[in-house]
N, C-alpha and C. Protein backbone atom coordinates (compact mmCIF):
# COMPACT_ATOMS: atom_id res chain seq x y z
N UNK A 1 0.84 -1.18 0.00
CA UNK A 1 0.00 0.00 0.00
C UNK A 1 0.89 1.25 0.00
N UNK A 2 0.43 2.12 -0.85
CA UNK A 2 1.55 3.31 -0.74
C UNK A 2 1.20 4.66 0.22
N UNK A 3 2.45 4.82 0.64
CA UNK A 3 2.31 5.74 1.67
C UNK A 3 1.25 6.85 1.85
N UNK A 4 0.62 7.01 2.84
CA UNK A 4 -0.87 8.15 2.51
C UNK A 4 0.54 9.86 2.87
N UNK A 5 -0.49 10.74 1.92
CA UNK A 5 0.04 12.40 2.00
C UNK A 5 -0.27 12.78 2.90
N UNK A 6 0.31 13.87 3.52
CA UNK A 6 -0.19 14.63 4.43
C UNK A 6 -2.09 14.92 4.54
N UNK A 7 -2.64 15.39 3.47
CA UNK A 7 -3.62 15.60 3.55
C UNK A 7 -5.03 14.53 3.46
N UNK A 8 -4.30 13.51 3.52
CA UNK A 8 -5.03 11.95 3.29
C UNK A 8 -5.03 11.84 5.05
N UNK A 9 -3.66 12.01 5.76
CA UNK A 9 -3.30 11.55 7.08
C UNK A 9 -4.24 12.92 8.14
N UNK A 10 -4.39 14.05 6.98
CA UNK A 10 -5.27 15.31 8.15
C UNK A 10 -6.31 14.39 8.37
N UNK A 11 -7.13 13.99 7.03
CA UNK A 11 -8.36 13.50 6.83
C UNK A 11 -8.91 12.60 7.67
N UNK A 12 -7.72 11.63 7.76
CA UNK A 12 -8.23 10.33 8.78
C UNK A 12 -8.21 10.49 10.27
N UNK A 13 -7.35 11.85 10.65
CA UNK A 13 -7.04 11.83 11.97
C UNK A 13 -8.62 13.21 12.21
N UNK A 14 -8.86 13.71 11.44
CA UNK A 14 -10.30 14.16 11.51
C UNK A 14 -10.98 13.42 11.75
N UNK A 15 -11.57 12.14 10.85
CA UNK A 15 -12.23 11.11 11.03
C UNK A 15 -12.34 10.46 12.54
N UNK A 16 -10.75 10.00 12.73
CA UNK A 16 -11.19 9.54 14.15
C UNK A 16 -11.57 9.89 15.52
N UNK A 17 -11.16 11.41 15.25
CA UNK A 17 -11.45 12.51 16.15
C UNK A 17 -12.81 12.85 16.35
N UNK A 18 -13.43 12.50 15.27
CA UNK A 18 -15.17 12.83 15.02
C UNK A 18 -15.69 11.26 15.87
N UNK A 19 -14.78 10.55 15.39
CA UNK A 19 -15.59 8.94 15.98
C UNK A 19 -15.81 9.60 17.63
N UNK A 20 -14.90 9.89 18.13
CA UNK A 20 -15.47 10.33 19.82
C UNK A 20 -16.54 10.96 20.09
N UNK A 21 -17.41 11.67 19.06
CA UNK A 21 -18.79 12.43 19.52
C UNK A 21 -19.38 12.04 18.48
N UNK A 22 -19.39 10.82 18.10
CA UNK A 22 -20.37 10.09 17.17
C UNK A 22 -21.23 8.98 17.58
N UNK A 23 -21.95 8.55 17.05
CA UNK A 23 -22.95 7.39 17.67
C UNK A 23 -22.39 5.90 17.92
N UNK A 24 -21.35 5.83 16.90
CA UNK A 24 -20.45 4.72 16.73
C UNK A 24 -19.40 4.70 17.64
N UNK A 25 -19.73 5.36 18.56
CA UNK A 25 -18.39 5.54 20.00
C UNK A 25 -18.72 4.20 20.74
N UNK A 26 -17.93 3.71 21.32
CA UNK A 26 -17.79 2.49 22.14
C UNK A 26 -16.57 3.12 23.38
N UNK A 27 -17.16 2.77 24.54
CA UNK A 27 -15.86 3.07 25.55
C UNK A 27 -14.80 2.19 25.37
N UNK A 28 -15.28 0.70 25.20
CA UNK A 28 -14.02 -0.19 25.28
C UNK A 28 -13.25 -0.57 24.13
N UNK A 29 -13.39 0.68 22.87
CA UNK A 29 -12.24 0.86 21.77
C UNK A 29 -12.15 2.43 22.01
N UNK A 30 -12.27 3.15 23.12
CA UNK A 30 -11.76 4.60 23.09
C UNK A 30 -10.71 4.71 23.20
N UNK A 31 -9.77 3.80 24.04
CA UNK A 31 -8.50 4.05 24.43
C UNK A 31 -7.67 3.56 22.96
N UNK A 32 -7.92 2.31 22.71
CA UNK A 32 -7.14 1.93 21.43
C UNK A 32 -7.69 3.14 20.10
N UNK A 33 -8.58 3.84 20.30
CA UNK A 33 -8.88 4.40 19.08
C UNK A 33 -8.06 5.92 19.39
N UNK A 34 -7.75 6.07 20.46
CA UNK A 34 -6.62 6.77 21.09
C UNK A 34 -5.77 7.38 20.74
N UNK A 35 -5.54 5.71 20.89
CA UNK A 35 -3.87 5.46 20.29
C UNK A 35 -3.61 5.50 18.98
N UNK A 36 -4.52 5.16 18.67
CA UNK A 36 -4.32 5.14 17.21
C UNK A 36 -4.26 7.01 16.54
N UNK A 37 -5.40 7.49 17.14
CA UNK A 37 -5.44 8.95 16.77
C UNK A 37 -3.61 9.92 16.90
N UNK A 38 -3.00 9.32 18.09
CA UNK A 38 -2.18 10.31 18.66
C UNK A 38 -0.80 9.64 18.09
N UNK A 39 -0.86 8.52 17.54
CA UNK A 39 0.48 8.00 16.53
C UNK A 39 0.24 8.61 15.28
N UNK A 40 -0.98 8.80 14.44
CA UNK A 40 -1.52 9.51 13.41
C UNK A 40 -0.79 10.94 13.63
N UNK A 41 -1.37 11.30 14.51
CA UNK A 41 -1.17 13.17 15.06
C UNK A 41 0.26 13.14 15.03
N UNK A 42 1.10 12.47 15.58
CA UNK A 42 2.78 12.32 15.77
C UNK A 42 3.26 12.16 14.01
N UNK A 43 2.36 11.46 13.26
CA UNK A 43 3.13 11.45 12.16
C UNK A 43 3.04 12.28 11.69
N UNK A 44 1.39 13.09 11.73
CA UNK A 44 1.76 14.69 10.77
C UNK A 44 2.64 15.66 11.45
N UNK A 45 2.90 15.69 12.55
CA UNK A 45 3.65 16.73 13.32
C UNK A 45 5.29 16.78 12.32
N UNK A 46 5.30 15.31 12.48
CA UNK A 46 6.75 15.32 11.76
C UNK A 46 7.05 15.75 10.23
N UNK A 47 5.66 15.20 9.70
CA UNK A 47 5.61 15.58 8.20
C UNK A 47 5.66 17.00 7.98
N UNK A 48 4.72 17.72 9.16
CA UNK A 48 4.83 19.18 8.95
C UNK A 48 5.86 20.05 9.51
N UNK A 49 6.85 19.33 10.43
CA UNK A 49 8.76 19.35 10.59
C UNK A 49 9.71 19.59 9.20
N UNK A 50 8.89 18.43 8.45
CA UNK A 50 9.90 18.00 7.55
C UNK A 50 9.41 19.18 6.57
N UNK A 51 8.34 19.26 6.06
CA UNK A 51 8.01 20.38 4.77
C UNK A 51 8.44 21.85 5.36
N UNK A 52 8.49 22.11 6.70
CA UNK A 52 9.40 23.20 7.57
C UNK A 52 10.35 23.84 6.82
N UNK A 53 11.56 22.28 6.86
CA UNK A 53 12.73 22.43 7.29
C UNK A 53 12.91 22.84 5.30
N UNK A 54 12.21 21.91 4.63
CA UNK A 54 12.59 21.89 3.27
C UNK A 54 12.24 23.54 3.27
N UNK A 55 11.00 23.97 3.20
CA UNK A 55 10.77 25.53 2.92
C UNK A 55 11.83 26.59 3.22
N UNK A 56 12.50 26.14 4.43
CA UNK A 56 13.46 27.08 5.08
C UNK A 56 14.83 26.96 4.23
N UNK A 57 15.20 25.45 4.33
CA UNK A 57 16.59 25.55 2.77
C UNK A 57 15.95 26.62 1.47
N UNK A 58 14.62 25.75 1.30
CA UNK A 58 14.35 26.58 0.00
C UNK A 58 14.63 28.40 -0.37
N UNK A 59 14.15 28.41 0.81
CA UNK A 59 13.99 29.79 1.03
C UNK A 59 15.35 30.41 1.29
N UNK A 60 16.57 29.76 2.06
CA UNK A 60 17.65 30.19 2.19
C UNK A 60 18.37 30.27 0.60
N UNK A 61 18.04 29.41 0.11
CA UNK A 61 18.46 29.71 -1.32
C UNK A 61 18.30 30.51 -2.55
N UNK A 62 16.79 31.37 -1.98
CA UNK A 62 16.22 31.88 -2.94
C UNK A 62 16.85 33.01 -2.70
N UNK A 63 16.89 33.36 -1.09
CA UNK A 63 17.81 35.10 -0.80
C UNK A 63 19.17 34.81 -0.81
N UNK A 64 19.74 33.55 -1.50
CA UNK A 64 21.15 33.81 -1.84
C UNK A 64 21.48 34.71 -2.82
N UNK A 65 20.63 34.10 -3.91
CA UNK A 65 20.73 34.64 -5.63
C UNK A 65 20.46 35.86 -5.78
């Protein structure tokens, strides 16, 4: 399966965030649905680290020239 984009990974961590005030809530998958939300959340944090760091080279390069 190929890697989901940033905006595939907003989408789903919306999704599961909505599952908590939805009808389809269960207490005894809240915690695992949790977890699952806040490893999601950790991966965009980093993704949005990483497109950071690229913008900032980018940008250091553009006020070289």
């Amino acid at each position: 399966m190929a890697e989901k984009n940033l905006n595939q990974k907003i989408k789903e961590l919306d999704q599961k965030v909505e599952w908590f005030s939805s009808d389809e809530f269960e207490l005894e998958k809240a915690v695992d649905e949790y977890k699952k939300a806040l490893a999601l959340a950790e991966e965009i944090e980093e993704d949005l680290k990483s497109l950071k760091n690229e913008i900032e080279v980018l940008n250091e390069d553009f006020t070289k020239e």
